[in-house]
PDB file of N, CA and C in Angstrom:
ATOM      1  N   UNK A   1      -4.659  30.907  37.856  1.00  0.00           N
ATOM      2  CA  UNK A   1      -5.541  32.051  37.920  1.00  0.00           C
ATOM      3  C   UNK A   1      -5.490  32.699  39.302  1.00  0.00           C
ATOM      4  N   UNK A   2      -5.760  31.603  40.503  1.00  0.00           N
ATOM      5  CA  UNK A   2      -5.462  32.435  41.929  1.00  0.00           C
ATOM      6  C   UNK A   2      -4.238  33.175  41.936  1.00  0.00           C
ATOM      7  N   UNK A   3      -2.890  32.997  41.463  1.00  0.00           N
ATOM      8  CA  UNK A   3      -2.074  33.596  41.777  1.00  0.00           C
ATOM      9  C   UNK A   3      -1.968  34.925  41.072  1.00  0.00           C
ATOM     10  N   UNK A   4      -2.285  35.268  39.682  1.00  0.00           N
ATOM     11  CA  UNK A   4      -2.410  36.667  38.914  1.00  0.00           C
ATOM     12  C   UNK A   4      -4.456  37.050  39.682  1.00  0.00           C
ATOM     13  N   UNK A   5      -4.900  36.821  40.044  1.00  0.00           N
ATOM     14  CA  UNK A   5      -6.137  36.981  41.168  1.00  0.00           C
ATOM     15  C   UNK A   5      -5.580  37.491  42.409  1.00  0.00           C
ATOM     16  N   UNK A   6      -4.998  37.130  42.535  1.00  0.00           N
ATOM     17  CA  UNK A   6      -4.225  37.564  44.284  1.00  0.00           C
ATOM     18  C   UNK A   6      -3.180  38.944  43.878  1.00  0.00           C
ATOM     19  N   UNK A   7      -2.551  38.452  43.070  1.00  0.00           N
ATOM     20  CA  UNK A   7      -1.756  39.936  42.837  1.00  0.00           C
ATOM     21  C   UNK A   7      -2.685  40.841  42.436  1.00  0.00           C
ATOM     22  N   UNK A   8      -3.513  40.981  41.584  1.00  0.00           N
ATOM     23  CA  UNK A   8      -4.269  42.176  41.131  1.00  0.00           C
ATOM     24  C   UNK A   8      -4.705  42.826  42.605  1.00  0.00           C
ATOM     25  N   UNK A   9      -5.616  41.710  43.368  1.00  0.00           N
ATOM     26  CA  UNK A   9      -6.047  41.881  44.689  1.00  0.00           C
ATOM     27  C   UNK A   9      -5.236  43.020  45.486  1.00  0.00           C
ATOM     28  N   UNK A  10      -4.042  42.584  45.540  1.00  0.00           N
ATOM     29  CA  UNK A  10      -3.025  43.008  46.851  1.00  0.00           C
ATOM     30  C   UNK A  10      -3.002  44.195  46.313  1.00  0.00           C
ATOM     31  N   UNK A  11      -2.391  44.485  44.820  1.00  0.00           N
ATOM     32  CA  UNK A  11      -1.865  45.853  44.421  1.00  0.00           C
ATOM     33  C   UNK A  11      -2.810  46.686  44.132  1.00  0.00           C
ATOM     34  N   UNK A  12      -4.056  46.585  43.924  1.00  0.00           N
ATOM     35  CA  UNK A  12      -5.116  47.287  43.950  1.00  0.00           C
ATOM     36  C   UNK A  12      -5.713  47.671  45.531  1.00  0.00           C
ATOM     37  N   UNK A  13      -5.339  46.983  46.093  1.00  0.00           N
ATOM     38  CA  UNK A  13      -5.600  47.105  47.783  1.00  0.00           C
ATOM     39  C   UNK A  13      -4.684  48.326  48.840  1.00  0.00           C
ATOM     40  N   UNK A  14      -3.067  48.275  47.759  1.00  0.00           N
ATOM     41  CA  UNK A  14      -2.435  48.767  48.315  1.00  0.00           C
ATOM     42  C   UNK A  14      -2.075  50.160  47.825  1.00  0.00           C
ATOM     43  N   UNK A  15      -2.653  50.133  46.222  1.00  0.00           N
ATOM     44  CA  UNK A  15      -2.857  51.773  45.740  1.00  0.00           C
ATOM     45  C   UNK A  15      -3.917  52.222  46.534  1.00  0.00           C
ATOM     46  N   UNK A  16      -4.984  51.569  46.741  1.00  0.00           N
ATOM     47  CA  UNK A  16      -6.056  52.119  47.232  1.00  0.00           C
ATOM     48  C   UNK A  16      -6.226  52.436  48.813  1.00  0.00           C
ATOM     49  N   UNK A  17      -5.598  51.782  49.334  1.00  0.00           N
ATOM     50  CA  UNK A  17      -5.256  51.811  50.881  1.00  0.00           C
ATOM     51  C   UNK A  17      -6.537  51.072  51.160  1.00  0.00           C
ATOM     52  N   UNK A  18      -6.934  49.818  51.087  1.00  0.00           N
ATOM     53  CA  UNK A  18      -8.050  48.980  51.532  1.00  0.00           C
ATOM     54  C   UNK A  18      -7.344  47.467  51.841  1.00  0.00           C
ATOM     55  N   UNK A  19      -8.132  47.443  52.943  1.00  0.00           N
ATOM     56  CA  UNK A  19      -7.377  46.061  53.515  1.00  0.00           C
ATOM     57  C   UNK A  19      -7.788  44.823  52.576  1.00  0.00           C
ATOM     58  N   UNK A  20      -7.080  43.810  52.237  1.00  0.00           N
ATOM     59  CA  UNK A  20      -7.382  42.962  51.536  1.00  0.00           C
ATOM     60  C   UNK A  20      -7.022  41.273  52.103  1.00  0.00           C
ATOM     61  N   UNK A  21      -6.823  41.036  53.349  1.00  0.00           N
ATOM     62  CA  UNK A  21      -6.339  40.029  53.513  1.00  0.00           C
ATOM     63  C   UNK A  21      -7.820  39.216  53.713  1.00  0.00           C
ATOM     64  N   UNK A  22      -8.813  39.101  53.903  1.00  0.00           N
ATOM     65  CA  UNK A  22      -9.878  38.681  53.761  1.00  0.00           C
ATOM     66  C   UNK A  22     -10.094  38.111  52.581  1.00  0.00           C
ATOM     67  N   UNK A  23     -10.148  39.129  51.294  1.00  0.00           N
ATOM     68  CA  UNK A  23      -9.998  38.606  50.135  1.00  0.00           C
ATOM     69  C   UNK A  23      -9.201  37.531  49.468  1.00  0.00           C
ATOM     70  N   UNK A  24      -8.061  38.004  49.576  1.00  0.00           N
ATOM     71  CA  UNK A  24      -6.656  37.002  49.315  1.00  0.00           C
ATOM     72  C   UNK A  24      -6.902  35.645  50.018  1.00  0.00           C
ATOM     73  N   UNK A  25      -7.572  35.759  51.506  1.00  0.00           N
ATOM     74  CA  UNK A  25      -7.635  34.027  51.868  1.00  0.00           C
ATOM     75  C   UNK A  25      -9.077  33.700  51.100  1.00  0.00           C
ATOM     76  N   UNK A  26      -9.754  34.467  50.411  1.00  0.00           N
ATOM     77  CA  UNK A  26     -10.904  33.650  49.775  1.00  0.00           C
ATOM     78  C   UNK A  26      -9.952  33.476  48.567  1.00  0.00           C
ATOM     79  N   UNK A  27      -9.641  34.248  47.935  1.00  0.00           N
ATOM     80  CA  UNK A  27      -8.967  34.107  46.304  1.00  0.00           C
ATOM     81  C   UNK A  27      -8.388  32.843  46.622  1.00  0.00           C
ATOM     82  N   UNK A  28      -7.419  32.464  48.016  1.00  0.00           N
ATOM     83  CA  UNK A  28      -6.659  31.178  47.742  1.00  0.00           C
ATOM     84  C   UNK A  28      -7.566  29.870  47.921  1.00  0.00           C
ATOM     85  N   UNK A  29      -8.768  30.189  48.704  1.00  0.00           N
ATOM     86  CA  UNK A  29      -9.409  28.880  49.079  1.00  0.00           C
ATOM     87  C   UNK A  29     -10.615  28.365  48.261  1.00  0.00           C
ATOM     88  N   UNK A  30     -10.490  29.709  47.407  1.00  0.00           N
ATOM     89  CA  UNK A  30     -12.138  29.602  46.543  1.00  0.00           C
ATOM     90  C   UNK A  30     -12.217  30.571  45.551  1.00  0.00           C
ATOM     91  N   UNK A  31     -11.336  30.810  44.918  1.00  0.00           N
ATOM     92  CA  UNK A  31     -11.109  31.530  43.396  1.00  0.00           C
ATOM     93  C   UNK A  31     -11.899  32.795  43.434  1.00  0.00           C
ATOM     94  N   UNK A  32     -12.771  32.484  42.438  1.00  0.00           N
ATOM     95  CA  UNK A  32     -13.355  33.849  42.077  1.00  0.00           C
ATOM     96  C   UNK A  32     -14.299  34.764  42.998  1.00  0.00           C
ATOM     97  N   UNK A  33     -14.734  33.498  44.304  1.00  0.00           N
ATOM     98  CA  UNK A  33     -15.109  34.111  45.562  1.00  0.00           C
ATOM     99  C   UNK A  33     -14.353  35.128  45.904  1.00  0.00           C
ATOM    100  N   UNK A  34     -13.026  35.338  46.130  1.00  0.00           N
ATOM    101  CA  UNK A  34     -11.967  36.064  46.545  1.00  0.00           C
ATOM    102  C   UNK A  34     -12.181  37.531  45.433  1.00  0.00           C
ATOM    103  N   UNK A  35     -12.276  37.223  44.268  1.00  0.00           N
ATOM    104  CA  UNK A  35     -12.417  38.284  43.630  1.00  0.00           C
ATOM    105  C   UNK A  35     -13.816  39.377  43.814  1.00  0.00           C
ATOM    106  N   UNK A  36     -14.913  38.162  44.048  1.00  0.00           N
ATOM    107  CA  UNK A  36     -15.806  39.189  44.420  1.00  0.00           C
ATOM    108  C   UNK A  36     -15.601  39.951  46.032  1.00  0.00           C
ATOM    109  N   UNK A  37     -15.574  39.257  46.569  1.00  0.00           N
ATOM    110  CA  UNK A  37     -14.912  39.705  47.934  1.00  0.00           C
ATOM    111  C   UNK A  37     -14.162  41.081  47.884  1.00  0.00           C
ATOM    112  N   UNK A  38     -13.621  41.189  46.842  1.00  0.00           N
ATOM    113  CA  UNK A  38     -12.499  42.920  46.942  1.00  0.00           C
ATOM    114  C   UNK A  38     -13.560  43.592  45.873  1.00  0.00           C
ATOM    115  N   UNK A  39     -14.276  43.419  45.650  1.00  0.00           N
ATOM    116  CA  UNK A  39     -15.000  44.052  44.728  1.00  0.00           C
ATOM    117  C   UNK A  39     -15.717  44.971  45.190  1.00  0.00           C
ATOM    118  N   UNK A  40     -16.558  43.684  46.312  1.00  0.00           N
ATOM    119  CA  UNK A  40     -17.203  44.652  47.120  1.00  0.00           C
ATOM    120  C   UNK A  40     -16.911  45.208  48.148  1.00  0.00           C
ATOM    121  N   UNK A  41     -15.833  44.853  49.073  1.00  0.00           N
ATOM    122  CA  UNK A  41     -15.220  45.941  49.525  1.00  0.00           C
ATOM    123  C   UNK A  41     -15.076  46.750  48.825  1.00  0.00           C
ATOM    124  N   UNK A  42     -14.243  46.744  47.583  1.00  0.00           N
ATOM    125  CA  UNK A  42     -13.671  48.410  47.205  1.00  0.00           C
ATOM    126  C   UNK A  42     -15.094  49.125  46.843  1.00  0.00           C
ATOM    127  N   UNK A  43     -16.211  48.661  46.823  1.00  0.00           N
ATOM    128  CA  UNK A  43     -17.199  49.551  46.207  1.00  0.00           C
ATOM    129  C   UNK A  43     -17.805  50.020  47.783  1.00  0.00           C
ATOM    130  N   UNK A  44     -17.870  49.637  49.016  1.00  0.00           N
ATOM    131  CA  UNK A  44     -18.263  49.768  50.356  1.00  0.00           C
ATOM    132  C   UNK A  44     -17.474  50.756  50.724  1.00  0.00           C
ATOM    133  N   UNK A  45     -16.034  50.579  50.522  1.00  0.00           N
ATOM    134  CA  UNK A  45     -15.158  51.923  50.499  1.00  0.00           C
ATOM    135  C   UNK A  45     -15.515  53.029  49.868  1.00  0.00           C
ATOM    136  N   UNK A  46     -15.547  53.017  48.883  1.00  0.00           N
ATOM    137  CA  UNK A  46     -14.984  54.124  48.106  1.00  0.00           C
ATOM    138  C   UNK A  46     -16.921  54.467  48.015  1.00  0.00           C
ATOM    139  N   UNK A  47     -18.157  54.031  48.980  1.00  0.00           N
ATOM    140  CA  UNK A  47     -19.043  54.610  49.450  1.00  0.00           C
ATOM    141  C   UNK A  47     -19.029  55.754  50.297  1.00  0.00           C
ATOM    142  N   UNK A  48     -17.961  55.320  51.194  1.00  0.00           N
ATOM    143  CA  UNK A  48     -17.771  55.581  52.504  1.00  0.00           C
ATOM    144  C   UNK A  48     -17.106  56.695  52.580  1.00  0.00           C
ATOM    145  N   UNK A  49     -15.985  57.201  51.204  1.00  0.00           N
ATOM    146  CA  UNK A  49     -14.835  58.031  51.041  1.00  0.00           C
ATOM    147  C   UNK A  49     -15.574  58.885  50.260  1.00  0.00           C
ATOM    148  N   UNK A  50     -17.179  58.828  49.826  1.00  0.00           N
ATOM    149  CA  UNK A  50     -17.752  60.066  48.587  1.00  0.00           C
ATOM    150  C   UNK A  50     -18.668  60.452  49.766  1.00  0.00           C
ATOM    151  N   UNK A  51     -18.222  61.979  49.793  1.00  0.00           N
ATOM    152  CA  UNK A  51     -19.160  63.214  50.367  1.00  0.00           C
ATOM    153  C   UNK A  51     -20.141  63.104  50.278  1.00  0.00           C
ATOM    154  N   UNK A  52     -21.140  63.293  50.812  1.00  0.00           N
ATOM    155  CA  UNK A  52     -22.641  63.591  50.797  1.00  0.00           C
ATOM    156  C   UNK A  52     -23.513  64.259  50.093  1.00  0.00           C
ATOM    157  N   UNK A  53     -22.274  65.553  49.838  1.00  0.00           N
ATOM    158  CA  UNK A  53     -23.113  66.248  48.746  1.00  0.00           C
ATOM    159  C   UNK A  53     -23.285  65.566  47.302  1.00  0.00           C
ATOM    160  N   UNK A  54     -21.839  64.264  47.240  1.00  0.00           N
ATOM    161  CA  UNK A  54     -21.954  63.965  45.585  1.00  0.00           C
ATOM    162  C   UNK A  54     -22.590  62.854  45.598  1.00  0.00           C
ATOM    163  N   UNK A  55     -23.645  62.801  46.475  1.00  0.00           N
ATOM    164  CA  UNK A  55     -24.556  61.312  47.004  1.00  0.00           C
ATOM    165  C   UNK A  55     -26.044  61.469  46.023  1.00  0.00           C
ATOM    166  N   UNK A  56     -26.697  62.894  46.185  1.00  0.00           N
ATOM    167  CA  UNK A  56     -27.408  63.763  45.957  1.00  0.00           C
ATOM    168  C   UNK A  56     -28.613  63.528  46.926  1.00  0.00           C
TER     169      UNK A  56
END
């Protein structure tokens, strides 16, 4: 499971342009930790990347 966990990780990291090596050493040391880990990054991001106006 870590290893198709880690790939989703990376290639979703790398369409998205979000760093993921944080994640990937949780995915390897502690499974699904790792998955939440990019989760919430990508949702902290893609906070960070929506305009203000579409905030309301």
């Amino acid at each position: 499971m870590d290893l198709f966990v880690g790939r989703y990780i990376y290639l979703e990291g790398q369409t998205k342009g979000i760093i993921t090596i944080h994640s990937l050493i949780l995915c390897l040391f502690f499974g699904p930790i790792g998955l939440l880990s990019h989760l919430i990054t990508s949702a902290i991001v893609n906070l960070r990347n929506t305009p203000t106006s579409e905030l309301g």
